[in-house]
PDB file of N, CA and C in Angstrom:
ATOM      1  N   UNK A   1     -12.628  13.474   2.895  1.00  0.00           N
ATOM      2  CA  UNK A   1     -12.305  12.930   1.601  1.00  0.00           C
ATOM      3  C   UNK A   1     -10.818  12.603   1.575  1.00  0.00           C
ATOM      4  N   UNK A   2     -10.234  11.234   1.103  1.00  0.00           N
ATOM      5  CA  UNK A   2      -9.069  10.995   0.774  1.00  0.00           C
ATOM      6  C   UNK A   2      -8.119  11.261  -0.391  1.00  0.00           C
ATOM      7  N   UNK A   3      -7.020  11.112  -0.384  1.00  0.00           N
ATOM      8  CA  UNK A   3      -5.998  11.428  -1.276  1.00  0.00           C
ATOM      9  C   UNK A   3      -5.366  10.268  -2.074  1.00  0.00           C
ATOM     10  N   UNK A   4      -5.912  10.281  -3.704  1.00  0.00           N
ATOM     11  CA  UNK A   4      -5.074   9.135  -3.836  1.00  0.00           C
ATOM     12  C   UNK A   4      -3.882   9.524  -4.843  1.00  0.00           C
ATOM     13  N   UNK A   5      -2.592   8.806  -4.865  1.00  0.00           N
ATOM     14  CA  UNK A   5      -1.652   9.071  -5.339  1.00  0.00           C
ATOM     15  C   UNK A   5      -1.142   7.863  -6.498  1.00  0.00           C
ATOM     16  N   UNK A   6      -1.599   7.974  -7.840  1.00  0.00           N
ATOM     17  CA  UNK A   6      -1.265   6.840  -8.886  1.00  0.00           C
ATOM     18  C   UNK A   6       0.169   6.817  -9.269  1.00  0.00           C
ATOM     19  N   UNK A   7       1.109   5.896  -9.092  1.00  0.00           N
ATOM     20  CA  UNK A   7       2.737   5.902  -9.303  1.00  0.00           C
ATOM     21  C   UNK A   7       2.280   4.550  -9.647  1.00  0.00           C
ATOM     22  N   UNK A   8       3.880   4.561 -11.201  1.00  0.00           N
ATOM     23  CA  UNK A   8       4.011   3.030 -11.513  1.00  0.00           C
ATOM     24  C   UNK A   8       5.336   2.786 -10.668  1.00  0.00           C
ATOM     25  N   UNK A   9       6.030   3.360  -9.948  1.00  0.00           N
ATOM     26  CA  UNK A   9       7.050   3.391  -9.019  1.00  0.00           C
ATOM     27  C   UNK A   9       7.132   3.442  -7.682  1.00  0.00           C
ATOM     28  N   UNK A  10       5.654   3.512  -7.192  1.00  0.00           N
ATOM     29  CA  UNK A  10       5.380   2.926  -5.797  1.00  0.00           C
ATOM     30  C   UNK A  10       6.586   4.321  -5.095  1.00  0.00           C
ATOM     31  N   UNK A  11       6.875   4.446  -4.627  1.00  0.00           N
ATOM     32  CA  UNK A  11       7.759   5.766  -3.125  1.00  0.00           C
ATOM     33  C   UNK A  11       8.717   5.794  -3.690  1.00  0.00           C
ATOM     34  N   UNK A  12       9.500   4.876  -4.904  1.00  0.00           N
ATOM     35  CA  UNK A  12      10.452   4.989  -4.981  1.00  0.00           C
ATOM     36  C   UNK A  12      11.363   6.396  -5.924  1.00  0.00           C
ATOM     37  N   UNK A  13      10.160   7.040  -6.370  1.00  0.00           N
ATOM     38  CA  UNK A  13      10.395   8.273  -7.407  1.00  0.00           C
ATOM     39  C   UNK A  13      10.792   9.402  -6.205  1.00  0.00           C
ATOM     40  N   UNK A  14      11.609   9.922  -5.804  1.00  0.00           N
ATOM     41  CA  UNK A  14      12.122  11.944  -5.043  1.00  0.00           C
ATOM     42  C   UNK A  14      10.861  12.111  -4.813  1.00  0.00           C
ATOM     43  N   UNK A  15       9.931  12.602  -6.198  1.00  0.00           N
ATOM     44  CA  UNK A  15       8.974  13.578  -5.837  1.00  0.00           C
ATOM     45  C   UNK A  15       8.023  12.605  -5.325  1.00  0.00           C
ATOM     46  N   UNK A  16       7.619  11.574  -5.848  1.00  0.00           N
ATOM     47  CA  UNK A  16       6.461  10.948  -5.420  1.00  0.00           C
ATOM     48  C   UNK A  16       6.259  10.625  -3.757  1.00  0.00           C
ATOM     49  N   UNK A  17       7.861  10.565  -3.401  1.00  0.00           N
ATOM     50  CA  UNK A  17       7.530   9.631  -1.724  1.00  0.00           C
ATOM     51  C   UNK A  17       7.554  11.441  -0.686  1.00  0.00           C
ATOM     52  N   UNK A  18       8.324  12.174  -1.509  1.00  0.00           N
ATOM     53  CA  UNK A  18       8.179  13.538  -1.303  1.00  0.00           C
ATOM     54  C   UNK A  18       6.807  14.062  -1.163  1.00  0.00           C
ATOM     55  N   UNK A  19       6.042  14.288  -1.481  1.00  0.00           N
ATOM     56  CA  UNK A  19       4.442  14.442  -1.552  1.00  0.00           C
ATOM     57  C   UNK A  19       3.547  13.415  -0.350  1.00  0.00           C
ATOM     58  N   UNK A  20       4.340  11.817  -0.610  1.00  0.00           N
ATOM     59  CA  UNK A  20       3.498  11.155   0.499  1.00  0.00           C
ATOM     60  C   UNK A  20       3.723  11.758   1.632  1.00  0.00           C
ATOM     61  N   UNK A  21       5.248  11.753   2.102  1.00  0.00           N
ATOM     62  CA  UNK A  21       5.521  12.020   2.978  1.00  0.00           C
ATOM     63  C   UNK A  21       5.168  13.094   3.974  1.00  0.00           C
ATOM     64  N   UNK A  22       4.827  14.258   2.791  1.00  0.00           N
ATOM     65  CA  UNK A  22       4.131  15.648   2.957  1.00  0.00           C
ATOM     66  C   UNK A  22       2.539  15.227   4.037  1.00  0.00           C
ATOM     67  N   UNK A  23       1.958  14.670   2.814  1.00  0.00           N
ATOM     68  CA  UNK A  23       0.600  14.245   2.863  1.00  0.00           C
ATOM     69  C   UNK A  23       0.504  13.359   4.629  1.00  0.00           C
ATOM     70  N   UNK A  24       1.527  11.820   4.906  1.00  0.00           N
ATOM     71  CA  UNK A  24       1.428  11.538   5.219  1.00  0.00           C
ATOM     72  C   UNK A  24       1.439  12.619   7.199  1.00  0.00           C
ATOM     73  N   UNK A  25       2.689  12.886   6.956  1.00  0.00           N
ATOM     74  CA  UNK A  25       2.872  14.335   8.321  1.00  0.00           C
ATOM     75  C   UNK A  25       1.741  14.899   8.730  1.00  0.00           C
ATOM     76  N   UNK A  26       1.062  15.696   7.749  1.00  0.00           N
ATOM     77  CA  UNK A  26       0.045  16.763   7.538  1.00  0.00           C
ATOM     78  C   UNK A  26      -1.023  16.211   8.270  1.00  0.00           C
ATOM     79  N   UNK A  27      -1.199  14.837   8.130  1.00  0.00           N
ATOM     80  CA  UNK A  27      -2.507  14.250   8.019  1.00  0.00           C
ATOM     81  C   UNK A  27      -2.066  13.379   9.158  1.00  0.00           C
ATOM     82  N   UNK A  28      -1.073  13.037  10.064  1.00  0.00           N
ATOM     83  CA  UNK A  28      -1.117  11.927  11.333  1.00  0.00           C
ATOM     84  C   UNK A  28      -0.960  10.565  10.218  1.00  0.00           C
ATOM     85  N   UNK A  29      -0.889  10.410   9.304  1.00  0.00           N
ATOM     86  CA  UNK A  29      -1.160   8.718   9.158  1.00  0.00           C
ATOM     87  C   UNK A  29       0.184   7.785  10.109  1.00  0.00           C
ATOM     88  N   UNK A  30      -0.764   6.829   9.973  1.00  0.00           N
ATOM     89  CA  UNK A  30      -0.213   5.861  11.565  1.00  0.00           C
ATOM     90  C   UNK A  30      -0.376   4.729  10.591  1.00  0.00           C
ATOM     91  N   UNK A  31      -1.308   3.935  10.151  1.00  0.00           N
ATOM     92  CA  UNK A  31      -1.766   2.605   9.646  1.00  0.00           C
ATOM     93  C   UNK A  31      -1.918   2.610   8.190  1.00  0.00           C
ATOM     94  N   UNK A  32      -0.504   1.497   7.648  1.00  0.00           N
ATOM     95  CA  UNK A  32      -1.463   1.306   6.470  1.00  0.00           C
ATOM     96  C   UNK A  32      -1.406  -0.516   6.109  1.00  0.00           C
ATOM     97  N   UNK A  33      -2.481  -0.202   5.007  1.00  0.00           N
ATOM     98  CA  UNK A  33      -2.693  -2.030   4.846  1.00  0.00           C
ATOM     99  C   UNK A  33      -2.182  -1.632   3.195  1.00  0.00           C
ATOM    100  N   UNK A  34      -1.102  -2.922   3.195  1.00  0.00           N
ATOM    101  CA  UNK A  34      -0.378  -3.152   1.685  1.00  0.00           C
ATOM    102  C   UNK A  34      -1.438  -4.137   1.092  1.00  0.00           C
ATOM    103  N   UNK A  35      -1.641  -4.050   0.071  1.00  0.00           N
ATOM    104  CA  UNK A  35      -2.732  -4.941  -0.515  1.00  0.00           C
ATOM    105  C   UNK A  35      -2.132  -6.000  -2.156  1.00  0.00           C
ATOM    106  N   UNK A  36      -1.936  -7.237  -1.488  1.00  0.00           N
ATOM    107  CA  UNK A  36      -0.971  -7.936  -2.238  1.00  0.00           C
ATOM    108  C   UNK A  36      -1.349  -8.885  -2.963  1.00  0.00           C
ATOM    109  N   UNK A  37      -2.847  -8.914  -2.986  1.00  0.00           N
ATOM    110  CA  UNK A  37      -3.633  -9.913  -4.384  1.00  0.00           C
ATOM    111  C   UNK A  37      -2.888  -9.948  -5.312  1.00  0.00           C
ATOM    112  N   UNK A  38      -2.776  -9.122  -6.102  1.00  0.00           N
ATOM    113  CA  UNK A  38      -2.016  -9.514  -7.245  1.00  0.00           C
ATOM    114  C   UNK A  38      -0.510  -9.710  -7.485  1.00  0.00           C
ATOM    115  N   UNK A  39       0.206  -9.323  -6.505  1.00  0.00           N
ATOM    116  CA  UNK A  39       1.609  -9.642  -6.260  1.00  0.00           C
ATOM    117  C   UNK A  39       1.777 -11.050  -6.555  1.00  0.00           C
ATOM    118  N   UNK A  40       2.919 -11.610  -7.562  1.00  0.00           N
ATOM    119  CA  UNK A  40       3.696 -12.610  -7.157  1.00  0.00           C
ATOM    120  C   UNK A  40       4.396 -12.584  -5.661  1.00  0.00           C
ATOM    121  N   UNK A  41       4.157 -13.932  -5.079  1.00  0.00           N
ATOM    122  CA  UNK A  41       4.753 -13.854  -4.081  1.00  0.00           C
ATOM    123  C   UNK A  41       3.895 -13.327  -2.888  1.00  0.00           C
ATOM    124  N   UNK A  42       2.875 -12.785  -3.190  1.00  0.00           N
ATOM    125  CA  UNK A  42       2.267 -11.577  -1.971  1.00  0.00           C
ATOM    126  C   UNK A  42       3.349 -11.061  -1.438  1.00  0.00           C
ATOM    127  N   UNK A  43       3.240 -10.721  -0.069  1.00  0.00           N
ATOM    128  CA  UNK A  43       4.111  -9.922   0.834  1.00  0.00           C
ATOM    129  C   UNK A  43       5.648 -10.449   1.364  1.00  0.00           C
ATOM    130  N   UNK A  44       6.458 -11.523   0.117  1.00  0.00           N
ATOM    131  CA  UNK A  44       7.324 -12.054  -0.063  1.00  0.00           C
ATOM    132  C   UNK A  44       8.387 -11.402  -1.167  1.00  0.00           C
ATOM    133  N   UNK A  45       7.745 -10.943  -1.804  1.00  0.00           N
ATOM    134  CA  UNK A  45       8.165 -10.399  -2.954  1.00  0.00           C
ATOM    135  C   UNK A  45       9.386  -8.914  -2.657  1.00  0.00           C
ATOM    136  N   UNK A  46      10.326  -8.558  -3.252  1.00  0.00           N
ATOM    137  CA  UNK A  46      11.009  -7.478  -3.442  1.00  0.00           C
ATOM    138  C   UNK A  46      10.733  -6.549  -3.289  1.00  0.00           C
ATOM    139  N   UNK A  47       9.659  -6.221  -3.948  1.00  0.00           N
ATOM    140  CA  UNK A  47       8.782  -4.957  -3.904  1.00  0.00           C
ATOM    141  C   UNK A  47       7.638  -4.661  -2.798  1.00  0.00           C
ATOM    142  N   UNK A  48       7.288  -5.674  -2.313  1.00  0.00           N
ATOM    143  CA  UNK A  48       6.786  -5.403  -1.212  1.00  0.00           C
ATOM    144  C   UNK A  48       7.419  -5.238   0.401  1.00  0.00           C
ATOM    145  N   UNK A  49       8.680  -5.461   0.159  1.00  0.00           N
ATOM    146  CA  UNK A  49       9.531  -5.475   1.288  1.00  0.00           C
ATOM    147  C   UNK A  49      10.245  -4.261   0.677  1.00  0.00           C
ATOM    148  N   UNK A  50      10.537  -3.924  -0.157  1.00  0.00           N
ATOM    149  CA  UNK A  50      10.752  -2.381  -0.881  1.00  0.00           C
ATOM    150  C   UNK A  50       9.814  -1.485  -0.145  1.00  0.00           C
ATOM    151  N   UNK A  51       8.504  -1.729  -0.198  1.00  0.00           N
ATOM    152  CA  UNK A  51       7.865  -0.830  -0.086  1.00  0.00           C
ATOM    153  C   UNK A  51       7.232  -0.300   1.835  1.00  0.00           C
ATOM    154  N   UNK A  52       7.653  -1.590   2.609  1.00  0.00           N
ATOM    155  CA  UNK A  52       7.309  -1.701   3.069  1.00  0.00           C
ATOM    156  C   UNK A  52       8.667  -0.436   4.382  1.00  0.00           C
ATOM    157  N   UNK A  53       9.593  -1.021   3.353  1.00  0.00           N
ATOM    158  CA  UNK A  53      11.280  -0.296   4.240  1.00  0.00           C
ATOM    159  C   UNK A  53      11.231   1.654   3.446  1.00  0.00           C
ATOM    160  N   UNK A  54      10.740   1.427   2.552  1.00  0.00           N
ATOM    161  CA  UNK A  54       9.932   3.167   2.565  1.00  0.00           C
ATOM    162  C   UNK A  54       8.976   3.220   3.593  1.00  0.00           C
ATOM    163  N   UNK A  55       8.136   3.057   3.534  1.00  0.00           N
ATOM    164  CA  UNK A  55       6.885   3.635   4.811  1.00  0.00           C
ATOM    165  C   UNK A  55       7.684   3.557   6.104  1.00  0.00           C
ATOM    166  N   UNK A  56       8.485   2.450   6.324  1.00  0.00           N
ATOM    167  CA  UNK A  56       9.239   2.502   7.703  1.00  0.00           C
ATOM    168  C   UNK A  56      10.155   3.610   7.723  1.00  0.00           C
ATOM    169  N   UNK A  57      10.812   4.328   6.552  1.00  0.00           N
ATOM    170  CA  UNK A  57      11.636   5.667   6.707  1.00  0.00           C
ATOM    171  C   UNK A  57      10.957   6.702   6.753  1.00  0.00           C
ATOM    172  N   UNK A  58       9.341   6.197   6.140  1.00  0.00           N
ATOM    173  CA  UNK A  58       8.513   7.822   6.265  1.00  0.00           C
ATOM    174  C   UNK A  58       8.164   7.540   7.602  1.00  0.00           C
ATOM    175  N   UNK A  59       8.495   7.051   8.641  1.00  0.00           N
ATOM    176  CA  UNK A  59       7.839   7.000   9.950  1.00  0.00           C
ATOM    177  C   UNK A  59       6.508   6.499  10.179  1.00  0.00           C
ATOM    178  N   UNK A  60       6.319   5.450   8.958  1.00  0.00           N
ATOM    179  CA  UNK A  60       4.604   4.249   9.288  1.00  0.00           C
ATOM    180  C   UNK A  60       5.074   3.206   9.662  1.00  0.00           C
ATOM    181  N   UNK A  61       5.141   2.368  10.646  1.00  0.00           N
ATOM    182  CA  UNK A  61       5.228   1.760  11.518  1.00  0.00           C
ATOM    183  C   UNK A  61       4.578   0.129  11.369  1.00  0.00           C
ATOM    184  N   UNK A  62       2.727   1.089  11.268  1.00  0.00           N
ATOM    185  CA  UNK A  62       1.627   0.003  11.288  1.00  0.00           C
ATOM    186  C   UNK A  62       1.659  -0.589  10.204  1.00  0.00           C
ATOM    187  N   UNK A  63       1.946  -1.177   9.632  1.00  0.00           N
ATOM    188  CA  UNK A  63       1.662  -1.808   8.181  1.00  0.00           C
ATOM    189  C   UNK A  63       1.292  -3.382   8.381  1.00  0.00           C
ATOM    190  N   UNK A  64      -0.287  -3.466   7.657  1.00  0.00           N
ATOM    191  CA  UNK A  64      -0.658  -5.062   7.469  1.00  0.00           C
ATOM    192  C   UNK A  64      -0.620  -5.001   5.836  1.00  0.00           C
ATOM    193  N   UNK A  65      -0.246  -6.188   5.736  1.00  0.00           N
ATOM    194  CA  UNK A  65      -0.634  -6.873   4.320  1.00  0.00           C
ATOM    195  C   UNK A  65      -1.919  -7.600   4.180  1.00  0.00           C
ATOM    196  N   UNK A  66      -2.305  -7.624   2.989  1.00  0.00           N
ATOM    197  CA  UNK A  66      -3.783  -7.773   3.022  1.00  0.00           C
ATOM    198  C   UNK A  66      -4.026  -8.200   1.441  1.00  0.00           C
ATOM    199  N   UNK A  67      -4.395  -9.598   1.797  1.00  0.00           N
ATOM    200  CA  UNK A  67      -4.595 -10.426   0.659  1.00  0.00           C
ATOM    201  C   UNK A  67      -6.056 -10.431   0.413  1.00  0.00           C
ATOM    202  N   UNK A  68      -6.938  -9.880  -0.559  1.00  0.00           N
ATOM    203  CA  UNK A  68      -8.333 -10.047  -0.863  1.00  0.00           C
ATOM    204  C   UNK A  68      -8.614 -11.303  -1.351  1.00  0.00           C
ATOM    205  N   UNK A  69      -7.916 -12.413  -1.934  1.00  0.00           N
ATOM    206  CA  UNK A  69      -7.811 -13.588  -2.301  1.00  0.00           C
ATOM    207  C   UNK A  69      -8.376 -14.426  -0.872  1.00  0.00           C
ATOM    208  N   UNK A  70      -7.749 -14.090  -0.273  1.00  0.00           N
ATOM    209  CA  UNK A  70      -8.169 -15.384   1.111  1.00  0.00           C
ATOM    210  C   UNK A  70      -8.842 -14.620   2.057  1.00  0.00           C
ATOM    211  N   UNK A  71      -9.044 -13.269   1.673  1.00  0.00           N
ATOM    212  CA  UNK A  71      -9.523 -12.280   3.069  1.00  0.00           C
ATOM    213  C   UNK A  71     -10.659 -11.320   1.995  1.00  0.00           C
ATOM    214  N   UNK A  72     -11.585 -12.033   1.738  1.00  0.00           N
ATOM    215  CA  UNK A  72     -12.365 -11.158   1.073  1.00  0.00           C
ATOM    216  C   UNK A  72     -13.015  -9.727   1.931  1.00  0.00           C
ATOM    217  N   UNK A  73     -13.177  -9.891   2.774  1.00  0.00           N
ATOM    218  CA  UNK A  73     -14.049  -9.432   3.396  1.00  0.00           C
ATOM    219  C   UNK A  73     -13.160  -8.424   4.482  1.00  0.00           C
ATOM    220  N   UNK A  74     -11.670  -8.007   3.926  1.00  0.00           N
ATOM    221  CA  UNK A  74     -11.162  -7.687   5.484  1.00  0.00           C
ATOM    222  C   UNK A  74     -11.653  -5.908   5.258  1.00  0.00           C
ATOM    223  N   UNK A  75     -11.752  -5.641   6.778  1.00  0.00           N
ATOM    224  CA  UNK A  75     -12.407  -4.234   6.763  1.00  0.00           C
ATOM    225  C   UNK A  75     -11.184  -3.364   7.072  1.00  0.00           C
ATOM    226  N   UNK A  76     -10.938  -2.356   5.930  1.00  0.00           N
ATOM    227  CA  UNK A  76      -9.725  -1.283   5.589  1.00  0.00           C
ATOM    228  C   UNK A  76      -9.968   0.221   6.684  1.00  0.00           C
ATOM    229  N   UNK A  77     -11.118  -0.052   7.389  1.00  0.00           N
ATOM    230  CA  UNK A  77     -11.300   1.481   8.051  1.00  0.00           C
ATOM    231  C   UNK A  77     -10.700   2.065   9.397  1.00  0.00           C
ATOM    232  N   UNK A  78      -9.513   0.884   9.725  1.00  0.00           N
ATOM    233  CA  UNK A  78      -8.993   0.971  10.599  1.00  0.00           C
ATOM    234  C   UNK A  78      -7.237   1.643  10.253  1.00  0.00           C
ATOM    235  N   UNK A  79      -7.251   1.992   8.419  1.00  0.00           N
ATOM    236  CA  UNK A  79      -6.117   2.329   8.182  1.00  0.00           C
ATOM    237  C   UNK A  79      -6.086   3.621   7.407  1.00  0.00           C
ATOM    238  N   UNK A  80      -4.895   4.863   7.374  1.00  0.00           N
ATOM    239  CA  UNK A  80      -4.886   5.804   7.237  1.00  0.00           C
ATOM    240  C   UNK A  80      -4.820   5.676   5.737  1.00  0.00           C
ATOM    241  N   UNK A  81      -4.145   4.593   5.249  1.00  0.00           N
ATOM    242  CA  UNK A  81      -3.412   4.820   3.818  1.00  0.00           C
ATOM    243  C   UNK A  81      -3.520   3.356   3.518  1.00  0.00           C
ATOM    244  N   UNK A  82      -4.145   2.881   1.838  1.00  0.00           N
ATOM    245  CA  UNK A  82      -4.165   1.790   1.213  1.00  0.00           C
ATOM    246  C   UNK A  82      -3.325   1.838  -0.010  1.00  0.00           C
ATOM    247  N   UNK A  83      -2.447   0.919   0.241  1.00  0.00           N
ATOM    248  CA  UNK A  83      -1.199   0.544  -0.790  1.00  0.00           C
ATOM    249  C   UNK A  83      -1.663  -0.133  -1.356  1.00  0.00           C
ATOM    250  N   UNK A  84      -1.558  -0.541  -2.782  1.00  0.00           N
ATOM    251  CA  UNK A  84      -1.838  -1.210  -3.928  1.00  0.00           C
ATOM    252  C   UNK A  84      -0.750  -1.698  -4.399  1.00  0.00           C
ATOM    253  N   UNK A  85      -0.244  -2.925  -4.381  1.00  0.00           N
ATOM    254  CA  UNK A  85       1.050  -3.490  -5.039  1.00  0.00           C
ATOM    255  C   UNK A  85       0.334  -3.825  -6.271  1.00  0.00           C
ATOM    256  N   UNK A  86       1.261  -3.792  -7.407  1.00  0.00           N
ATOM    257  CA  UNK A  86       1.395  -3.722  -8.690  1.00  0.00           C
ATOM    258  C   UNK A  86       1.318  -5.621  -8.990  1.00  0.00           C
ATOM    259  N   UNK A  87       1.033  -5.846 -10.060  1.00  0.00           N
ATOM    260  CA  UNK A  87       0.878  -7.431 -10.704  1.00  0.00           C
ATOM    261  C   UNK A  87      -0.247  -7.503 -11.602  1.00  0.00           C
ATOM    262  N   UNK A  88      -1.033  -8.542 -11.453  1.00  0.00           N
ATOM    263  CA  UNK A  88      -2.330  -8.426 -12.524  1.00  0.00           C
ATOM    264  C   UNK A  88      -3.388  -7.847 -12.436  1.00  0.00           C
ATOM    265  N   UNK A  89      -3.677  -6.882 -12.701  1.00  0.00           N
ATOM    266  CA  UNK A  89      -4.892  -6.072 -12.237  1.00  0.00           C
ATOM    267  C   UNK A  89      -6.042  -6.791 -12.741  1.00  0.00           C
ATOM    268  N   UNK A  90      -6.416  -7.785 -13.755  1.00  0.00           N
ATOM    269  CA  UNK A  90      -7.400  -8.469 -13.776  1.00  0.00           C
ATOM    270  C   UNK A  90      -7.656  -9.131 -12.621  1.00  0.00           C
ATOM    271  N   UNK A  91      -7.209 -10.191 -11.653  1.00  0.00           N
ATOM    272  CA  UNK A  91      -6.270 -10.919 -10.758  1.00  0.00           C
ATOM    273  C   UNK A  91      -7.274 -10.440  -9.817  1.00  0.00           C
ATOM    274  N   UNK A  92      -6.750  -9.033  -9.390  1.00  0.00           N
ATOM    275  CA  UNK A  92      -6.657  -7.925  -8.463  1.00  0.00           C
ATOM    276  C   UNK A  92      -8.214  -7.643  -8.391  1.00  0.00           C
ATOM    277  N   UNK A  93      -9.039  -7.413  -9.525  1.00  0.00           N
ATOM    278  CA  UNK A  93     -10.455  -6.971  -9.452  1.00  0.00           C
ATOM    279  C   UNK A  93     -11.586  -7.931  -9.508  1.00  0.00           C
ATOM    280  N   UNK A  94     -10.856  -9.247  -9.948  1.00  0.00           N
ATOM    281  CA  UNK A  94     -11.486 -10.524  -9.662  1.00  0.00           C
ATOM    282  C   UNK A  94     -11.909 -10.364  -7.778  1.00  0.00           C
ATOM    283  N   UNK A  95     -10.888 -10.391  -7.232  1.00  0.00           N
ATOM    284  CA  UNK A  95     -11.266 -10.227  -5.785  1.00  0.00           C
ATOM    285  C   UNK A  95     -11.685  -9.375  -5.114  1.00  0.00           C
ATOM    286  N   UNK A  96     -11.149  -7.843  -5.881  1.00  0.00           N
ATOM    287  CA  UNK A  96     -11.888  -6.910  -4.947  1.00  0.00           C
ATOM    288  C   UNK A  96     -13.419  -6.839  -5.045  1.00  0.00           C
ATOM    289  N   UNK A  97     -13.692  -7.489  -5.852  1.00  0.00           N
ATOM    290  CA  UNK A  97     -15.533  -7.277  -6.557  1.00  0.00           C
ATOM    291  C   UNK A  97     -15.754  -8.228  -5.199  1.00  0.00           C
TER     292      UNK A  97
END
């Protein structure tokens, strides 16, 4: 069973990237897929290059971005940890359905 962690601040909160980081050690994670449907910009954006230069200080490496818009169908079971970038969550569930 997985761990999920709800932040409107994405790693950028002490305690919050504190806990991933915990979580992430504990557990080996190696791979994660950023998921940027609803992002302005997708994986262009501030915040996703924010987020992306956290996971690279927690020591994650693997990181794909992953647009459900043009990639309906991409299969997530090859990754330890699924990032959710922030934008329209209507947007966002339009595609994940």
């Amino acid at each position: 069973m997985g761990t999920i962690i709800l932040t409107s601040t994405g790693l950028s909160g002490s305690k919050v990237a504190a806990q991933f980081l915990k979580l992430a050690q504990d557990n080996g994670y190696e791979s994660v897929a950023i998921v940027t449907t609803a992002s302005p910009d997708k994986a262009d954006n501030k915040y996703a290059k924010l987020t992306t230069k956290q996971l690279n200080d927690a020591g994650l490496h693997d990181i794909t971005f992953v647009d459900l818009e043009t990639d309906p169908t991409y299969d997530f079971s090859s990754h330890n940890v699924i990032f959710v970038m922030g934008g329209n969550t209507f947007y966002l569930l339009k595609f994940a359905r």
